[in-house]
C-alpha atoms as a PDB file:
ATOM      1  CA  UNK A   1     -40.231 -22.671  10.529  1.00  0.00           C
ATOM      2  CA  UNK A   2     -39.345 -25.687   8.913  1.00  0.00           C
ATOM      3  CA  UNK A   3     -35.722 -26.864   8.643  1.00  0.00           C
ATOM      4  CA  UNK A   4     -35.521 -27.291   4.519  1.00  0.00           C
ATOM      5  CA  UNK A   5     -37.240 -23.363   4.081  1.00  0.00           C
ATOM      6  CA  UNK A   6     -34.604 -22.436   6.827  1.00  0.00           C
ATOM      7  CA  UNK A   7     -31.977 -24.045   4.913  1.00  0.00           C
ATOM      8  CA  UNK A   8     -33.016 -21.951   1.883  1.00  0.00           C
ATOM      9  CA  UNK A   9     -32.962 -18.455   3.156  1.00  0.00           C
ATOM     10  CA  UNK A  10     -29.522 -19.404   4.843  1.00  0.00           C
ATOM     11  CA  UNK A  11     -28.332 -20.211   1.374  1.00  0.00           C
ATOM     12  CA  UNK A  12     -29.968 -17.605  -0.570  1.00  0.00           C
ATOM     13  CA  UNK A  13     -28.707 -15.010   2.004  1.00  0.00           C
ATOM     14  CA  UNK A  14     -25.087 -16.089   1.793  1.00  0.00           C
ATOM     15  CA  UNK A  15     -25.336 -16.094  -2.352  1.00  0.00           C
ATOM     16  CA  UNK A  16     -26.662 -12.563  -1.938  1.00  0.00           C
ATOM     17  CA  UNK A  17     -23.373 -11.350  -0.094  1.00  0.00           C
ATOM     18  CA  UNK A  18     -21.336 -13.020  -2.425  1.00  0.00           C
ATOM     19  CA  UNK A  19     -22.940 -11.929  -4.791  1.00  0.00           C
ATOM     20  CA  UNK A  20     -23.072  -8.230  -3.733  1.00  0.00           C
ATOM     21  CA  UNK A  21     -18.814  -8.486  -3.078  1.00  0.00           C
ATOM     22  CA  UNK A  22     -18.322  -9.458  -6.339  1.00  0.00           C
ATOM     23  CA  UNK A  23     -19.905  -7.110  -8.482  1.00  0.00           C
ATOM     24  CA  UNK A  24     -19.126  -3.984  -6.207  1.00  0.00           C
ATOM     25  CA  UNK A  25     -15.306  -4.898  -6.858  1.00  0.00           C
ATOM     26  CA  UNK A  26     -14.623  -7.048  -3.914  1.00  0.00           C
ATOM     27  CA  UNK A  27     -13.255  -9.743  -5.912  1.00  0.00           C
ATOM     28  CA  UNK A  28     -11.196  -7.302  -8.513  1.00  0.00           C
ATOM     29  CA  UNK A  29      -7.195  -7.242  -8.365  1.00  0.00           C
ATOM     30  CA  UNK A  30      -5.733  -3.792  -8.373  1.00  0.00           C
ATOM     31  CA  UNK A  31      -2.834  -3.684 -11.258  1.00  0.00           C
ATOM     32  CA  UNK A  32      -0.340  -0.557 -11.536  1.00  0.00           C
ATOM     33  CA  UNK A  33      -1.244   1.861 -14.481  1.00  0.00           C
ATOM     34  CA  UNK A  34       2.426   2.364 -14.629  1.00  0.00           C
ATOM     35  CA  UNK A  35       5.610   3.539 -13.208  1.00  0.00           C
ATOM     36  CA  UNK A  36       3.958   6.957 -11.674  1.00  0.00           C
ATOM     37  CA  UNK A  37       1.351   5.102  -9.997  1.00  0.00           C
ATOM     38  CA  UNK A  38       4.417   3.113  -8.161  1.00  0.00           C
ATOM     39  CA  UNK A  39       5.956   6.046  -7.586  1.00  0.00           C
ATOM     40  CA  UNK A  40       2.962   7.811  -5.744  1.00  0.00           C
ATOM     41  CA  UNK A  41       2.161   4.180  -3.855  1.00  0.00           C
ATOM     42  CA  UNK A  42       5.669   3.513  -2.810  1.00  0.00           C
ATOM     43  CA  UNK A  43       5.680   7.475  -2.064  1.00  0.00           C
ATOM     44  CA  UNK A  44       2.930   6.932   0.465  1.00  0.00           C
ATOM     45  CA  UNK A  45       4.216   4.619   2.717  1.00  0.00           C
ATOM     46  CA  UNK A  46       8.046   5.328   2.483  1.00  0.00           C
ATOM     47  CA  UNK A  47       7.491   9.548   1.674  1.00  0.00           C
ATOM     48  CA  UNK A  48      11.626   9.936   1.992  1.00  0.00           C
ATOM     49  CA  UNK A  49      12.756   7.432  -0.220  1.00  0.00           C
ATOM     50  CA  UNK A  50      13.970   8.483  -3.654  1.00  0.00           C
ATOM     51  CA  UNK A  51      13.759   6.133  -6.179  1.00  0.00           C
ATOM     52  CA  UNK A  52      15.931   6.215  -9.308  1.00  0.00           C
ATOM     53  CA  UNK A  53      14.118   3.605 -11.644  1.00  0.00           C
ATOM     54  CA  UNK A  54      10.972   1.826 -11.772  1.00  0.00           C
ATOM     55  CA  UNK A  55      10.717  -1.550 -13.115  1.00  0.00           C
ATOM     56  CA  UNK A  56       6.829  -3.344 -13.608  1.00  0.00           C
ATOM     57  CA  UNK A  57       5.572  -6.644 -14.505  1.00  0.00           C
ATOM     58  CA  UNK A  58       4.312  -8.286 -17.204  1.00  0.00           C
ATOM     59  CA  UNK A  59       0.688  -8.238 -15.146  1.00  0.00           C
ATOM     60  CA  UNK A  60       0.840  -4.957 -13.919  1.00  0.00           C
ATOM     61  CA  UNK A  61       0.404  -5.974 -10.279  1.00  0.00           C
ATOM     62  CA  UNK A  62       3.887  -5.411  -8.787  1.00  0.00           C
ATOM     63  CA  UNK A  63       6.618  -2.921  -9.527  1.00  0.00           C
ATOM     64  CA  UNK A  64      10.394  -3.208  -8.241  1.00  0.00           C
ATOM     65  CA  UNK A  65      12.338   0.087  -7.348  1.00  0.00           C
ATOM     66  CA  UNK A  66      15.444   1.093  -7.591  1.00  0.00           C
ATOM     67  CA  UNK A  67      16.439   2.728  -4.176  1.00  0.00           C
ATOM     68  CA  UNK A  68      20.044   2.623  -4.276  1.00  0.00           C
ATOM     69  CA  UNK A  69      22.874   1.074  -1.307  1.00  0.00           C
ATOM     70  CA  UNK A  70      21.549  -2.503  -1.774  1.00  0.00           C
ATOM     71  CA  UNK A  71      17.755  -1.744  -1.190  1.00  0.00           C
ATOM     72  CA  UNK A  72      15.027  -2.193  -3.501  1.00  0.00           C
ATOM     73  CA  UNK A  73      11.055  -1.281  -3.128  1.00  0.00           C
ATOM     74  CA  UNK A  74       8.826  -3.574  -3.982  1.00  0.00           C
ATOM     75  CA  UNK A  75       4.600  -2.288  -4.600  1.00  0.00           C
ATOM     76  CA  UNK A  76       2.653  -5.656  -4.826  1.00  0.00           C
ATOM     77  CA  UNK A  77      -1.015  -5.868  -5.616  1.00  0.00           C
ATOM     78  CA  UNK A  78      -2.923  -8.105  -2.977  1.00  0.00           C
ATOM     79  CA  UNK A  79      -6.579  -8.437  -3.873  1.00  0.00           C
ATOM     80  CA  UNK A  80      -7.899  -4.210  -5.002  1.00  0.00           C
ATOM     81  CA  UNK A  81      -4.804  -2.908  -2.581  1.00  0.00           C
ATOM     82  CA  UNK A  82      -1.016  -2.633  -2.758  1.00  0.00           C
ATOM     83  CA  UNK A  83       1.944  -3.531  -0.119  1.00  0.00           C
ATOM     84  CA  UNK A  84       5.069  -1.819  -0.131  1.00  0.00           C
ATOM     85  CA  UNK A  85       8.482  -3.515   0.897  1.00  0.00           C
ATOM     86  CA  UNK A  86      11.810  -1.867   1.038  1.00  0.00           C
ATOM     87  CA  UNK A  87      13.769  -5.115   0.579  1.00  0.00           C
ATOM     88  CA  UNK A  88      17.397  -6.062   1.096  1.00  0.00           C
ATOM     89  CA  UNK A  89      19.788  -9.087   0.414  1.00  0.00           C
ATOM     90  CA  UNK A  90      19.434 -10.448   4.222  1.00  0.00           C
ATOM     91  CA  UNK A  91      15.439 -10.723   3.616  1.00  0.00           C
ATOM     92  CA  UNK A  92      16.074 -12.647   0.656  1.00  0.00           C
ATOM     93  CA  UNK A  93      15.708 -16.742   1.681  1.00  0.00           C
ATOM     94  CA  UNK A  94      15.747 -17.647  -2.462  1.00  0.00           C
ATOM     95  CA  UNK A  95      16.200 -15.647  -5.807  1.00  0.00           C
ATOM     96  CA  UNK A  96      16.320 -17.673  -9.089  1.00  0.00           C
ATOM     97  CA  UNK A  97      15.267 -16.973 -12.600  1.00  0.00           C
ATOM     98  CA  UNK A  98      12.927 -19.827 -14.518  1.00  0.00           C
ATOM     99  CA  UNK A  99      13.421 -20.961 -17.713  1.00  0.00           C
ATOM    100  CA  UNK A 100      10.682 -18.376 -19.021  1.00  0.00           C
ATOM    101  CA  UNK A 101      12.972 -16.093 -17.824  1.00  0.00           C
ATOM    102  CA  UNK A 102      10.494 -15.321 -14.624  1.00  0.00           C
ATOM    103  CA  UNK A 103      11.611 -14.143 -11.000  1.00  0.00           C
ATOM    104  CA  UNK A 104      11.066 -16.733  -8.065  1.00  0.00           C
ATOM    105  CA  UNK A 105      11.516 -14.781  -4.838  1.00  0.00           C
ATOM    106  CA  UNK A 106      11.005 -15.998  -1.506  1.00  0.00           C
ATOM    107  CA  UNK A 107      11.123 -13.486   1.504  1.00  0.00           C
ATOM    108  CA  UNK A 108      12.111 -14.344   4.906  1.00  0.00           C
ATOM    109  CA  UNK A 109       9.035 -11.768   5.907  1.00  0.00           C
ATOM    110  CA  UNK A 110       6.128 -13.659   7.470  1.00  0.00           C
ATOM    111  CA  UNK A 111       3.526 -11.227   6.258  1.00  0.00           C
ATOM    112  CA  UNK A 112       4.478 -11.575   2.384  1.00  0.00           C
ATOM    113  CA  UNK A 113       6.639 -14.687   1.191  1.00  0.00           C
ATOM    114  CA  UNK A 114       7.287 -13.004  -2.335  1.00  0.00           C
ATOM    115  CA  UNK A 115       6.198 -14.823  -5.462  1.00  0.00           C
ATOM    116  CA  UNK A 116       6.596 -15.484  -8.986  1.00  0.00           C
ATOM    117  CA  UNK A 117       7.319 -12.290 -11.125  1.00  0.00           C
ATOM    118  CA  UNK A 118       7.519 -12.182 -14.778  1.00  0.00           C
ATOM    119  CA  UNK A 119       9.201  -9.256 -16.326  1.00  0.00           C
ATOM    120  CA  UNK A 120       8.766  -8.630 -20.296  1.00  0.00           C
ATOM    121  CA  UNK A 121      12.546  -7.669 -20.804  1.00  0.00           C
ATOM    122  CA  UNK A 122      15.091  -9.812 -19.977  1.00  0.00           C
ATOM    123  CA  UNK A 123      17.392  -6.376 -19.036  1.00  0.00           C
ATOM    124  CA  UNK A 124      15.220  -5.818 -16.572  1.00  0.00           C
ATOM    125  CA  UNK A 125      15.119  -9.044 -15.022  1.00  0.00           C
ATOM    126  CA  UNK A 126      18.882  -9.246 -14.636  1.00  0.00           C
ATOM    127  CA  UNK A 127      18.654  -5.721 -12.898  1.00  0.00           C
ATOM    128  CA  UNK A 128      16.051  -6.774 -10.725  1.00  0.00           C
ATOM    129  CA  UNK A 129      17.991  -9.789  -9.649  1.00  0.00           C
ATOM    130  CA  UNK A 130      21.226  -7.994  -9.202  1.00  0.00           C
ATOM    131  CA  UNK A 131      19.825  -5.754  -6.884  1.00  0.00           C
ATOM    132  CA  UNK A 132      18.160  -8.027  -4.740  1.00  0.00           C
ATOM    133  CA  UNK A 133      20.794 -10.535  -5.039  1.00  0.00           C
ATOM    134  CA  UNK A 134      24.046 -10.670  -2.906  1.00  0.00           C
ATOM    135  CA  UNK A 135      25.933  -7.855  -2.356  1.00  0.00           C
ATOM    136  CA  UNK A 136      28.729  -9.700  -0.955  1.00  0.00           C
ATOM    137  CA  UNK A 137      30.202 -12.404  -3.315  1.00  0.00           C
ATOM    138  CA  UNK A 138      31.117 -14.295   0.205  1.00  0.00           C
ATOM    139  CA  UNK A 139      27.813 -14.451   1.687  1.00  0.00           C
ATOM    140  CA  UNK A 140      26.536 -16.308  -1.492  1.00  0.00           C
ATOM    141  CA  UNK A 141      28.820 -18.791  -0.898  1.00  0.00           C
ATOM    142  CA  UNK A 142      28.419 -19.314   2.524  1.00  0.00           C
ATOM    143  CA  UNK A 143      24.326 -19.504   2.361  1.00  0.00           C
ATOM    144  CA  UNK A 144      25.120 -22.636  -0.382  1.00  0.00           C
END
């Protein structure tokens, strides 16, 4: 077999696969249909946990819980699956709010650095950041 025909199949094979990933959902991003589905995900991994309020994102694709003595759940959308997190102020390297009024977190966890978030109501971004943020006015300072 010549080297150019070879060449061909090689390529026409690998736009096949591609091809076949994409439009069997390989390439979709799973988004939260709302705060039940976060529930039930966050439910799955963490069944003992009680969370008391459920706060989503503009995009749908991660949700921030409310689980009460300084912890918070996080359910983040990586490609068509979710993570869960239980997240508290030591795992937090940076927290700031953007001018759009968008979360910038940064997690000292190696397997999920955090991201940008943005959250439609500026309540709820303020109550996101206060749980995740210091709960010890001293620490703040001493991390500056």
């Amino acid at each position: 077999m010549s080297l150019p025909v070879l060449v061909a199949l090689v390529v026409f094979g690998i736009a096949q696969s591609v091809a076949a990933v994409h439009f069997t959902g390989g390439t979709k991003s799973a988004t939260l249909a709302g705060a039940d589905q976060a529930l039930s995900r966050f439910a799955e991994d963490f069944p003992d946990e009680v969370a008391t309020t459920v706060r989503l994102t503009v995009d749908a694709r991660t949700a921030f819980l409310d689980l009460g003595r300084g912890r918070t759940g996080i359910v983040h959308s990586i490609g068509d699956c979710f993570l869960t997190r239980i997240v508290t102020a030591s795992d937090i390297v940076a927290l700031d709010v953007d001018d759009g009024g968008a979360i910038l977190l940064k997690l000292a966890d190696f397997t999920w650095k955090g991201g940008h978030f943005a959250v439609a109501d500026r309540a709820d971004v303020e109550a996101i950041t206060a749980a995740l943020g210091p709960q010890n006015p001293n620490r703040a300072r001493e991390a500056a």
